[in-house]
C-alpha atoms as a PDB file:
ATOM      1  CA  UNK A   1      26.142 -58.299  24.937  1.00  0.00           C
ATOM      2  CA  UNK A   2      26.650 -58.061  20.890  1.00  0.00           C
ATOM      3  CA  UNK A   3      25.392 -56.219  18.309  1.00  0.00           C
ATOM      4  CA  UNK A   4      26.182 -56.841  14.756  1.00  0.00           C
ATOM      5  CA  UNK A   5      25.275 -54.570  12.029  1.00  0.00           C
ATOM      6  CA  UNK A   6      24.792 -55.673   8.705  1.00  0.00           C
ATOM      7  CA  UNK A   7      23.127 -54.421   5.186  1.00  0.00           C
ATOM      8  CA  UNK A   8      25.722 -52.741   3.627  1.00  0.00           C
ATOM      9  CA  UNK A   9      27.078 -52.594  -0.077  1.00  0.00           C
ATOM     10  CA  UNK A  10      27.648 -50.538  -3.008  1.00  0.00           C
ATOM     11  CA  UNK A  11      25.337 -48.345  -4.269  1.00  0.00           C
ATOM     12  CA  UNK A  12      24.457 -45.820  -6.974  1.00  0.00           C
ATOM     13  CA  UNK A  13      23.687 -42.042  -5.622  1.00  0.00           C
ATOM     14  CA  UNK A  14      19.976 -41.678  -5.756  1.00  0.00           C
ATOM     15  CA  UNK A  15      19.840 -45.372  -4.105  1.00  0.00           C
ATOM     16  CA  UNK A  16      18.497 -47.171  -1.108  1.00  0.00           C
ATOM     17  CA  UNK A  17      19.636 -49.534   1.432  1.00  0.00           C
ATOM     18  CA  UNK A  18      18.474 -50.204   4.646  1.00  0.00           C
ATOM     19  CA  UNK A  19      20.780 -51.668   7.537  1.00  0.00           C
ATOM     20  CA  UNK A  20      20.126 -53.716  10.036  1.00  0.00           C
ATOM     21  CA  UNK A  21      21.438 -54.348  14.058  1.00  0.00           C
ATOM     22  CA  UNK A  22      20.901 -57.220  15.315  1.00  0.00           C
ATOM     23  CA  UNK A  23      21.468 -56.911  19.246  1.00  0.00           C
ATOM     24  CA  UNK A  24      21.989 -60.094  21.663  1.00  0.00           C
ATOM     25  CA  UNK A  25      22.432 -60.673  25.179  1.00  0.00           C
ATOM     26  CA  UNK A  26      20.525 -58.210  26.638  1.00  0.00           C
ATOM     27  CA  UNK A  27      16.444 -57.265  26.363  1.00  0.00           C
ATOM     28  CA  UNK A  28      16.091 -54.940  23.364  1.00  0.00           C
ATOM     29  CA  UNK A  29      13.348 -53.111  25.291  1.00  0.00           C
ATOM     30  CA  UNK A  30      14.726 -51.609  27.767  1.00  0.00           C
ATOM     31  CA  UNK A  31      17.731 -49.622  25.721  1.00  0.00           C
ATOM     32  CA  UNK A  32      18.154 -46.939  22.605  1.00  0.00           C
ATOM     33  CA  UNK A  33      20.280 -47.826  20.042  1.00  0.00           C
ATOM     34  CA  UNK A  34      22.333 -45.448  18.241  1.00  0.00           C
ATOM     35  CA  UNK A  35      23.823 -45.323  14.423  1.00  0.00           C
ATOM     36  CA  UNK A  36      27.366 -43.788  13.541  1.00  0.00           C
ATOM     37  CA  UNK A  37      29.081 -43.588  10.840  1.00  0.00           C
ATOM     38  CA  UNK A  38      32.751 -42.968   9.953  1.00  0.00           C
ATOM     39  CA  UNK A  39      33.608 -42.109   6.831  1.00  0.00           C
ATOM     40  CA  UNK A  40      38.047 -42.399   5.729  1.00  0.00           C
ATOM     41  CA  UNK A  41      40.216 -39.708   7.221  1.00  0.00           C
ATOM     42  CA  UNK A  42      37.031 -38.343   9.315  1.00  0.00           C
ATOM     43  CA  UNK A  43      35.768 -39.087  13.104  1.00  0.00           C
ATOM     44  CA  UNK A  44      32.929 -40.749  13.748  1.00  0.00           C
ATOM     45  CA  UNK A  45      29.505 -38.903  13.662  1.00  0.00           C
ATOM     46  CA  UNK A  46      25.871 -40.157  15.331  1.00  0.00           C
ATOM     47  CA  UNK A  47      23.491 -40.303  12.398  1.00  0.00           C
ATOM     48  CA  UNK A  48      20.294 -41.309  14.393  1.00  0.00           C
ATOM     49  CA  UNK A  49      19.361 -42.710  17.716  1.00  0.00           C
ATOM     50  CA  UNK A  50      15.778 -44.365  18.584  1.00  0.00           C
ATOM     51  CA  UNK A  51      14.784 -45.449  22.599  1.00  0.00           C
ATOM     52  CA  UNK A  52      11.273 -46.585  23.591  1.00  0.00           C
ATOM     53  CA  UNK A  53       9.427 -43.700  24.202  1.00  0.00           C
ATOM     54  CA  UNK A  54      10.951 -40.846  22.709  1.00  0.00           C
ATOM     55  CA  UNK A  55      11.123 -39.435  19.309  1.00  0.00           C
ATOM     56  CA  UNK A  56      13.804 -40.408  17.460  1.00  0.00           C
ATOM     57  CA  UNK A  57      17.036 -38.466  16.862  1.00  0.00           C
ATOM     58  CA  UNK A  58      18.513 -37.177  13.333  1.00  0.00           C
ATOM     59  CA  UNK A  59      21.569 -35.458  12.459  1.00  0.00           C
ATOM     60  CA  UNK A  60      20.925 -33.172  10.187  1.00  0.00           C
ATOM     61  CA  UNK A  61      22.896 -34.582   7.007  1.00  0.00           C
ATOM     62  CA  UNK A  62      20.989 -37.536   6.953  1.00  0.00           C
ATOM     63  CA  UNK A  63      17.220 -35.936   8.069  1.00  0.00           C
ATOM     64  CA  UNK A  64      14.380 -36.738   5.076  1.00  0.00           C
ATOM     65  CA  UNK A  65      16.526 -39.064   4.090  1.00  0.00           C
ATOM     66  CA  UNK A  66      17.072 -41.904   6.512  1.00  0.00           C
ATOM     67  CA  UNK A  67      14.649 -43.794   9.151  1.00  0.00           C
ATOM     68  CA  UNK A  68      15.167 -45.556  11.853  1.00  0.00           C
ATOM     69  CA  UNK A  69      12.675 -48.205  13.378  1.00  0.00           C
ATOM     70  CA  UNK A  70      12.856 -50.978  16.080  1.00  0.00           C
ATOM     71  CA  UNK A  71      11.258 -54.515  16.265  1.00  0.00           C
ATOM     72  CA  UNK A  72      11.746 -55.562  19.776  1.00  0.00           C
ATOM     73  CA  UNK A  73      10.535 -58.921  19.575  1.00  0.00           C
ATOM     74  CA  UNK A  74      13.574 -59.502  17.240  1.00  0.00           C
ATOM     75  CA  UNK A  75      15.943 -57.604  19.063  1.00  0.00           C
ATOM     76  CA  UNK A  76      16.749 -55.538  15.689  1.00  0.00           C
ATOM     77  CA  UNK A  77      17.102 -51.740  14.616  1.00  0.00           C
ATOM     78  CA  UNK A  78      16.946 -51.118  11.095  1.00  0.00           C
ATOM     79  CA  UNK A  79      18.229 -48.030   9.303  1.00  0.00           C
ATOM     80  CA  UNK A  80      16.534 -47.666   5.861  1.00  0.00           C
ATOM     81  CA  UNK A  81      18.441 -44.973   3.953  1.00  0.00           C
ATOM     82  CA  UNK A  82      17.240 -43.710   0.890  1.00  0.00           C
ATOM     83  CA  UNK A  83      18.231 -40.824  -1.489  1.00  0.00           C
ATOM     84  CA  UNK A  84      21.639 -41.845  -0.910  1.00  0.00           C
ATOM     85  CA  UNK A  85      24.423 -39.404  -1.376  1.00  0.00           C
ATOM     86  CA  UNK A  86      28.459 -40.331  -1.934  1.00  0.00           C
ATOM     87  CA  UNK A  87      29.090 -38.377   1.215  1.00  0.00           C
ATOM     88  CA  UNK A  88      27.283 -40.938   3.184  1.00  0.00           C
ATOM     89  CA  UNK A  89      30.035 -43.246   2.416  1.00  0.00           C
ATOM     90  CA  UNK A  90      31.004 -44.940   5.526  1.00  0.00           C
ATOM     91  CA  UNK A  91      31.598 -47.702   7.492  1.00  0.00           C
ATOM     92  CA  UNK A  92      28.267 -47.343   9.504  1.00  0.00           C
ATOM     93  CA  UNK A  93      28.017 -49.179  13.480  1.00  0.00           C
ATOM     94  CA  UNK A  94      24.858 -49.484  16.159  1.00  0.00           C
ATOM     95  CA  UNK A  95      25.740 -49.274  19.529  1.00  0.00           C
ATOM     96  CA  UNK A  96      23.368 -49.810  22.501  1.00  0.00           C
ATOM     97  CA  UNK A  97      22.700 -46.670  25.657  1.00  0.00           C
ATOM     98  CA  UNK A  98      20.304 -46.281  27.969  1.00  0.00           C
ATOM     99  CA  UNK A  99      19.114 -43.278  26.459  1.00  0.00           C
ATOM    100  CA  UNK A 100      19.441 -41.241  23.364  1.00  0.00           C
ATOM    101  CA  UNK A 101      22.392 -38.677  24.103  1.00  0.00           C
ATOM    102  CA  UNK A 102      23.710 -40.809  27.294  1.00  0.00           C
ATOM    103  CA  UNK A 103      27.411 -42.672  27.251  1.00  0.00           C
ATOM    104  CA  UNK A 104      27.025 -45.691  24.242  1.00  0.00           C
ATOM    105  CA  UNK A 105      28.051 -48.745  26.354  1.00  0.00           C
ATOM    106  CA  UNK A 106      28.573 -51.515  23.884  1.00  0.00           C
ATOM    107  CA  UNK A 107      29.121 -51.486  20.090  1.00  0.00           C
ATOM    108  CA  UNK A 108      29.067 -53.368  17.320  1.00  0.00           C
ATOM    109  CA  UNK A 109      30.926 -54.509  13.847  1.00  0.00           C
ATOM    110  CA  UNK A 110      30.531 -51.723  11.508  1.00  0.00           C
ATOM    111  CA  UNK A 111      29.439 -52.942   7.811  1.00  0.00           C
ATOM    112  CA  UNK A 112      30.306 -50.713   4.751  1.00  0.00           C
ATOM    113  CA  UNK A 113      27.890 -48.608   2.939  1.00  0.00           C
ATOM    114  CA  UNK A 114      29.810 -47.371  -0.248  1.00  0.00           C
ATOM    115  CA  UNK A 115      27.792 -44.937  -2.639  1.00  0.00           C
ATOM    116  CA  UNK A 116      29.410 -44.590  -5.802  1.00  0.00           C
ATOM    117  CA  UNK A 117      28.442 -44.224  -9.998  1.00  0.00           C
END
């Protein structure tokens, strides 16, 4: 199982990027994926989780702002985030569950998101 995160980069506040996951070695379908973020000298915090049949999950710092959306057939999440604040600078992961709000069971390289003037 791998899943590899990618997307990131410096960007102005105001901006937009959107990440993507790629996930491998195991059927996309059947699992929720989950974005995280940890930003330097804080913990990591759960931005946004999306599974196959339920709504997807926000926190609340990034709700409005950022969307998450699935293409099964190739086994990627994407995270568009727009309106892009300097607190949302982070080194940002996916991870894979079986459910939104279960254990995460595998995770993947983090890429940086860096939001900056």
């Amino acid at each position: 199982v791998q899943l590899q995160a990618s997307g990131g980069g410096l960007v102005q506040p105001g901006g937009s990027l959107r990440l993507s996951c790629v996930a491998s070695g195991f059927t996309l379908d059947y699992y929720a994926i989950g974005w995280f973020r940890q930003a330097p000298g804080k913990g990591r915090e759960g931005i946004s989780c999306i599974s196959g049949n339920d709504p997807s999950t926000y926190a609340d710092s990034v709700k409005g702002r950022f969307t998450i959306s699935r293409d099964n057939a190739k086994k990627m999440v994407y995270l568009q985030m727009n309106s892009l604040k300097p607190e949302d600078t982070a080194v940002y992961y996916c991870a894979t569950t079986v459910a939104c709000g279960a254990e995460y069971l595998y995770w993947g390289k983090g890429t940086q998101v860096t939001v900056s003037s």
